[in-house]
N, C-alpha and C. Protein backbone atom coordinates (compact mmCIF):
# COMPACT_ATOMS: atom_id res chain seq x y z
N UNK A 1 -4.39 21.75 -9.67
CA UNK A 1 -3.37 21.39 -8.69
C UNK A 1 -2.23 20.70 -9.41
N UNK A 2 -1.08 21.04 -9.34
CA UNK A 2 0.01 20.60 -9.96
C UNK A 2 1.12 19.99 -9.09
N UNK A 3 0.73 18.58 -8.10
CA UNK A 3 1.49 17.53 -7.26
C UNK A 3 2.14 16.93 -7.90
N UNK A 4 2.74 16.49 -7.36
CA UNK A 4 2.83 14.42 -7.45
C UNK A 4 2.34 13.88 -6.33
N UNK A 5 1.28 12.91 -7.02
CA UNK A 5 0.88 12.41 -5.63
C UNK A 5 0.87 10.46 -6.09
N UNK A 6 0.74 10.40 -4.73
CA UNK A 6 1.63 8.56 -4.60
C UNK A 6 0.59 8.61 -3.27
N UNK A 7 0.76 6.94 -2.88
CA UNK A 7 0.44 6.22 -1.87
C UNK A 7 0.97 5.19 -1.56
N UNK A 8 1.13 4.79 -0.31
CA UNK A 8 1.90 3.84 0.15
C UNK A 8 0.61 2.85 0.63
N UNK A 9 0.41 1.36 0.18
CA UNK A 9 -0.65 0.76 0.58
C UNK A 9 0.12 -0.27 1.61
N UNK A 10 0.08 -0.91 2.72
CA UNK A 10 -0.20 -1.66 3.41
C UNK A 10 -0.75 -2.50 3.83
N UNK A 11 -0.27 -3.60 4.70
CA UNK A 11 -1.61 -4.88 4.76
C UNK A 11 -1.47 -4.87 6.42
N UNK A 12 -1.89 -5.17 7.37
CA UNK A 12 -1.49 -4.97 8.54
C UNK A 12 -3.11 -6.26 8.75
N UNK A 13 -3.18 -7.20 10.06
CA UNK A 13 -4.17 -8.11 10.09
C UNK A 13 -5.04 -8.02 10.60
N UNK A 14 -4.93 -6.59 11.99
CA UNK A 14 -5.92 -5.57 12.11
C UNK A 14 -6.44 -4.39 11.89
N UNK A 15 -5.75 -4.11 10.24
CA UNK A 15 -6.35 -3.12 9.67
C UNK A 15 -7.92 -2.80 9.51
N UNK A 16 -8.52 -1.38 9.74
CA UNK A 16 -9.58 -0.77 9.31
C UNK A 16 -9.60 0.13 8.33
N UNK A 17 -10.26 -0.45 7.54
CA UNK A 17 -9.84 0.79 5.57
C UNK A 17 -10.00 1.92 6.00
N UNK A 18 -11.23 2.28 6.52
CA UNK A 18 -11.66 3.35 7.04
C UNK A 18 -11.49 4.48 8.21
N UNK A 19 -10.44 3.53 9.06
CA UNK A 19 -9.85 4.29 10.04
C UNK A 19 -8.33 4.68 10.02
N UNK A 20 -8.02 3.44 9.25
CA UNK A 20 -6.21 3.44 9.42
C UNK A 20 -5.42 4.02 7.89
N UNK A 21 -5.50 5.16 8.07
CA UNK A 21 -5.43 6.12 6.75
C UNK A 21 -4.97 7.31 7.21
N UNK A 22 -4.25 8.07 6.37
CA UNK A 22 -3.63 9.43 6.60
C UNK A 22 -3.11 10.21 5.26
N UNK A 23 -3.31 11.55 5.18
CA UNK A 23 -2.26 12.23 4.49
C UNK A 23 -1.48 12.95 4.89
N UNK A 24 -0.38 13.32 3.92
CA UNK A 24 0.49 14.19 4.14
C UNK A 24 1.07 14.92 2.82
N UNK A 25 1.13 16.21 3.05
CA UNK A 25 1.13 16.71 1.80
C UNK A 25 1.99 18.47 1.92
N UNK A 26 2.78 18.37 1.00
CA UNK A 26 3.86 19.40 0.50
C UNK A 26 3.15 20.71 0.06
N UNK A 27 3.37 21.75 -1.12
CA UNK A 27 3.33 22.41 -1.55
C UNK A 27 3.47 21.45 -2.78
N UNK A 28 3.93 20.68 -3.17
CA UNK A 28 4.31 19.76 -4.49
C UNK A 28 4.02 18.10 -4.91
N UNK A 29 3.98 17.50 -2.88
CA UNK A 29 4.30 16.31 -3.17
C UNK A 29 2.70 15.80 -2.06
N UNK A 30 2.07 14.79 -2.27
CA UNK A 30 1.04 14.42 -1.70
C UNK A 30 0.79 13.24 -1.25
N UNK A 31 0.80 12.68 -0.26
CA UNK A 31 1.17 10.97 0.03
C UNK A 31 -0.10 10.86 0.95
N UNK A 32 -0.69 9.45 0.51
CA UNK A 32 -2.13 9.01 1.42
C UNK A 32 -1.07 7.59 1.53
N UNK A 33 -1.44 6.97 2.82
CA UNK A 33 -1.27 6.04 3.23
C UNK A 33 -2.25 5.57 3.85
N UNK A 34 -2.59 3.98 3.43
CA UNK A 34 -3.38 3.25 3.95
C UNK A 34 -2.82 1.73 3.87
N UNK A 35 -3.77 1.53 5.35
CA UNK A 35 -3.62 -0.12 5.84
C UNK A 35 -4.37 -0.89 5.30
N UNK A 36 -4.67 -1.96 4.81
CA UNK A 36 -5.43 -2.63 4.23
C UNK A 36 -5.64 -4.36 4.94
N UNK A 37 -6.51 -5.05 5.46
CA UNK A 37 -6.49 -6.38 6.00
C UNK A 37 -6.47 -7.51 4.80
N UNK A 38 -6.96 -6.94 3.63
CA UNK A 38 -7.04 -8.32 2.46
C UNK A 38 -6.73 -7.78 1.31
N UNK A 39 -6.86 -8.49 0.04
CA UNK A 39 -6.24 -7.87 -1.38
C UNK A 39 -7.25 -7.75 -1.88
N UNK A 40 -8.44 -7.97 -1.48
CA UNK A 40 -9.85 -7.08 -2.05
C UNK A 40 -9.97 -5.66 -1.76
N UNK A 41 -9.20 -5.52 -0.06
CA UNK A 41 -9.39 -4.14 -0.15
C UNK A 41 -8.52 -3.08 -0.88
N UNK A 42 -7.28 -3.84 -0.66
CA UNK A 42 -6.05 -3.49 -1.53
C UNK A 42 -6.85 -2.87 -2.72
N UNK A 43 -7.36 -4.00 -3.54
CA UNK A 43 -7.98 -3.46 -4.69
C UNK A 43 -8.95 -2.33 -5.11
N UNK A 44 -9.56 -2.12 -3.88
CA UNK A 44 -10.86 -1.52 -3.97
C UNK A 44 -10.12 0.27 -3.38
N UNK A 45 -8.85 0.24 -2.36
CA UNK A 45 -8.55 1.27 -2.02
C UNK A 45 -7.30 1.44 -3.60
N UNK A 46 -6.55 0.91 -4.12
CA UNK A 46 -6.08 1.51 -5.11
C UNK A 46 -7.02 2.04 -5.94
N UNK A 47 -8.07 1.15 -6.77
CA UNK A 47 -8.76 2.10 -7.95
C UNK A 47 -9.92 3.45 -7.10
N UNK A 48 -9.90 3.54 -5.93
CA UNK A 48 -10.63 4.73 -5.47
C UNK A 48 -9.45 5.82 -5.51
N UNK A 49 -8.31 5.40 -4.94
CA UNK A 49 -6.71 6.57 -5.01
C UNK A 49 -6.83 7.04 -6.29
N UNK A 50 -6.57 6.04 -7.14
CA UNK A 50 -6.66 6.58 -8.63
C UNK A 50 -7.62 7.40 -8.98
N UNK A 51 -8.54 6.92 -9.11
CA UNK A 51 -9.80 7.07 -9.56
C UNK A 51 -10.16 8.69 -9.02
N UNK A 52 -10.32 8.81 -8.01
CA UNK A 52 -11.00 10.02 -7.28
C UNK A 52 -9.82 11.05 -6.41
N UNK A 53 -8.74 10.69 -6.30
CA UNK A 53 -7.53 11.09 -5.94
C UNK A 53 -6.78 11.27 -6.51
N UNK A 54 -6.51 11.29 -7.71
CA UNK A 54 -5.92 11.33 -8.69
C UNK A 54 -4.94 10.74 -8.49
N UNK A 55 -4.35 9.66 -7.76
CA UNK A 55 -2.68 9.36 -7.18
C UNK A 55 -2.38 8.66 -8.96
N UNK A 56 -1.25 8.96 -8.75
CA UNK A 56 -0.27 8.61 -9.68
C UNK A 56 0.73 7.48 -9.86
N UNK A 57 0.89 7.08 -8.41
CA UNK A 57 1.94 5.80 -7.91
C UNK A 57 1.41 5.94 -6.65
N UNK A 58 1.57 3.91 -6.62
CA UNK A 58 1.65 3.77 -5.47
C UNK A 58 2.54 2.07 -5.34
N UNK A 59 2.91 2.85 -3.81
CA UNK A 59 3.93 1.53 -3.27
C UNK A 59 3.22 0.93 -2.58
N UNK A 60 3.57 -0.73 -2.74
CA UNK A 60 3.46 -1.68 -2.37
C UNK A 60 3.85 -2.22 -0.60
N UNK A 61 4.20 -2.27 0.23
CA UNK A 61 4.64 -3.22 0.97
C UNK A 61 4.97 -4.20 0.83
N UNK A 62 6.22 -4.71 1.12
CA UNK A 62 6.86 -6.34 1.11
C UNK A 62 5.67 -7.63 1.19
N UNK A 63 4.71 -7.42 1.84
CA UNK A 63 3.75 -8.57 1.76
C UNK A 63 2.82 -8.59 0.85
N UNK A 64 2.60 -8.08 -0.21
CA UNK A 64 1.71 -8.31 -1.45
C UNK A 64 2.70 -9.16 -2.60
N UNK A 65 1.91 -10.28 -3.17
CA UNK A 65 3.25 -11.03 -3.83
C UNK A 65 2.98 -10.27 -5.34
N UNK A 66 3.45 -11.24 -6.04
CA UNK A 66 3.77 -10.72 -7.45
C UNK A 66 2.41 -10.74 -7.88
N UNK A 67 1.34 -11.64 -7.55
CA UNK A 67 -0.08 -11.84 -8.35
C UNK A 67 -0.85 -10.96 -8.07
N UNK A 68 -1.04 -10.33 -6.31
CA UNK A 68 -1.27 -9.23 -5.66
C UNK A 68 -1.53 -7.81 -6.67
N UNK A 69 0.49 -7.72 -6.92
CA UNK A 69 0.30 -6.66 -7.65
C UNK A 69 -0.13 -6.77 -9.01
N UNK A 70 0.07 -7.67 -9.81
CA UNK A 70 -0.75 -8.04 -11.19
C UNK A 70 -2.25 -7.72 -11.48
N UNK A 71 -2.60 -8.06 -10.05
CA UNK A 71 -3.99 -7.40 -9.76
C UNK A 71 -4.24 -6.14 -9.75
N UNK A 72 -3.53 -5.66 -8.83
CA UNK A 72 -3.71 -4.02 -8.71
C UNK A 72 -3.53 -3.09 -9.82
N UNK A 73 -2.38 -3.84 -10.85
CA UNK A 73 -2.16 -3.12 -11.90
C UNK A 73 -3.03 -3.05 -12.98
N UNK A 74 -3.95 -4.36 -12.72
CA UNK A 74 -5.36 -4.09 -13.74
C UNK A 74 -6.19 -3.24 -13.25
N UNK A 75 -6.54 -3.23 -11.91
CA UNK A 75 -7.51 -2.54 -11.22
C UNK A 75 -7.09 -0.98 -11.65
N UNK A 76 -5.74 -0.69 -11.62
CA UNK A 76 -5.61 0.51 -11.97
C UNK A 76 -5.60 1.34 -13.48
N UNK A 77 -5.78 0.07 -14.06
CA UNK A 77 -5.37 0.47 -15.57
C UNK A 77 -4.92 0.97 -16.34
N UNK A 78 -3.71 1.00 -15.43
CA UNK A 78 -2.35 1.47 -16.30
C UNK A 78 -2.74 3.25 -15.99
N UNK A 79 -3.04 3.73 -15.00
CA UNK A 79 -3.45 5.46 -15.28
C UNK A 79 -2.47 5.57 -13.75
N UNK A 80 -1.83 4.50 -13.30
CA UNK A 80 -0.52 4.77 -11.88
C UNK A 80 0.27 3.84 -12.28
N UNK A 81 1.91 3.94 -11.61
CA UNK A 81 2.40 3.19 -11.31
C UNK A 81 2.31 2.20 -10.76
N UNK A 82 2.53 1.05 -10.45
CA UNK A 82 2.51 0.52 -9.09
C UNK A 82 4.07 -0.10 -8.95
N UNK A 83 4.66 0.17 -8.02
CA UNK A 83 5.56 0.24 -7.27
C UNK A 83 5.96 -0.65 -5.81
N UNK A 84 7.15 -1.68 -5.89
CA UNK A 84 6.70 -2.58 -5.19
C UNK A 84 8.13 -2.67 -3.98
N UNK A 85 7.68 -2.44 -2.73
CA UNK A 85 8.87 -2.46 -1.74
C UNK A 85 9.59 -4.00 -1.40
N UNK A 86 10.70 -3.47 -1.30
CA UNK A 86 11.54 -4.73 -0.79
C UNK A 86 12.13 -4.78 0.15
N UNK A 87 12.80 -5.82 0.68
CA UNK A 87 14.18 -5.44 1.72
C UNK A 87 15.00 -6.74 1.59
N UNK A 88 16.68 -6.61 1.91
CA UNK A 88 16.89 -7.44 1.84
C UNK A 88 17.03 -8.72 2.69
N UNK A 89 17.81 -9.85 2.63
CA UNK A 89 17.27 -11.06 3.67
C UNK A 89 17.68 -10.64 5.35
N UNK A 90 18.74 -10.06 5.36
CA UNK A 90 19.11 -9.68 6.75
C UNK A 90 17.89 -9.00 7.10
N UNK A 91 17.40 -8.01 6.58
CA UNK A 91 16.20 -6.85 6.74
C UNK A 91 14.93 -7.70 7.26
N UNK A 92 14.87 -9.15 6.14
CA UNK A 92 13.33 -9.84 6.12
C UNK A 92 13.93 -10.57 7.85
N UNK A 93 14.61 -11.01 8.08
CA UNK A 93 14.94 -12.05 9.09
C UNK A 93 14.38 -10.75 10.46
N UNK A 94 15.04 -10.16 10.01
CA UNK A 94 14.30 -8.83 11.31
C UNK A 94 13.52 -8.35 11.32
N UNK A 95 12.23 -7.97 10.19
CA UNK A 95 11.35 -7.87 10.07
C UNK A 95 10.06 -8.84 10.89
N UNK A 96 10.51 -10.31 10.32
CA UNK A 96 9.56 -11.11 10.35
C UNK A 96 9.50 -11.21 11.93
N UNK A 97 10.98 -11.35 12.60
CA UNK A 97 11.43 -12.00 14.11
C UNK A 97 9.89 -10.85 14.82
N UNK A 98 10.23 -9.70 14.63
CA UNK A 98 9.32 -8.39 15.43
C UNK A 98 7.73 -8.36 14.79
N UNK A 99 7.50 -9.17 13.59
CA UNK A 99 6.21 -9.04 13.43
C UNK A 99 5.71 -10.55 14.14
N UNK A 100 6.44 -11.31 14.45
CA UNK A 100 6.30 -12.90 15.09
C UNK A 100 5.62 -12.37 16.46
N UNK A 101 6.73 -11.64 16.76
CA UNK A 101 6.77 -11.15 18.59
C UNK A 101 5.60 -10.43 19.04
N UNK A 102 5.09 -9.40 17.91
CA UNK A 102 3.73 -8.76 18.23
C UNK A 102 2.41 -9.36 17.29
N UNK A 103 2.42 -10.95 17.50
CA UNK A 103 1.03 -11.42 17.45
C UNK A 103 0.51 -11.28 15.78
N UNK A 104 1.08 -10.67 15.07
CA UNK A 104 1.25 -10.35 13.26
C UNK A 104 0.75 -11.60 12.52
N UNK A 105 0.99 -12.68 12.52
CA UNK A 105 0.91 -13.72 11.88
C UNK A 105 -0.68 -15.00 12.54
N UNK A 106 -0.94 -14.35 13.90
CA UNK A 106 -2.24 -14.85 14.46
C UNK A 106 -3.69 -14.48 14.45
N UNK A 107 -3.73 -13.38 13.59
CA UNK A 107 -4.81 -12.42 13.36
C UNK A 107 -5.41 -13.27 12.08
């Protein structure tokens, strides 16, 4: 099979590893996305992507900090990218206001 394939990881506070997952996939390009509730699972769903999925890169979400990904990048051992999303402060101020509003921060 000759892709590129990536993943987009997530943290969400009622995530299920096992339920809250999807692909989507091209003729070329291959994307798994998953939710993750902690940075153990984080960890444990990057080196399985890698590992048995062959993913190649994967992005981050704004809420994994810098140590997060330091982690992941051992877990992966250097055989993916890891790739880390941002936004800027206008973006975070609106972000945070709508994750406040739907209960995000009480889980």
């Amino acid at each position: 099979m000759n892709k590129f394939i990536t993943a987009f990881i997530a943290h969400a506070p009622d995530a299920e590893v096992s339920k809250h997952r999807c692909q989507i996939e091209t003729g070329i390009y291959q994307l798994f996305v998953q939710l993750v509730r902690t940075q153990q699972e984080a960890l444990e769903v990057a080196r399985k992507l890698v590992e048995e999925d062959g993913v190649q890169s994967i992005i981050l979400c704004p809420g994994f900090t810098y140590k997060d990904v330091a982690e992941i990048q051992a877990v992966v051992e250097g055989k993916a990218a890891i790739c880390m999303s941002h936004s800027d402060p206008p973006g975070s101020k609106i972000t945070a206001a709508v994750m406040e509003r739907v209960g995000w921060f009480r889980k």
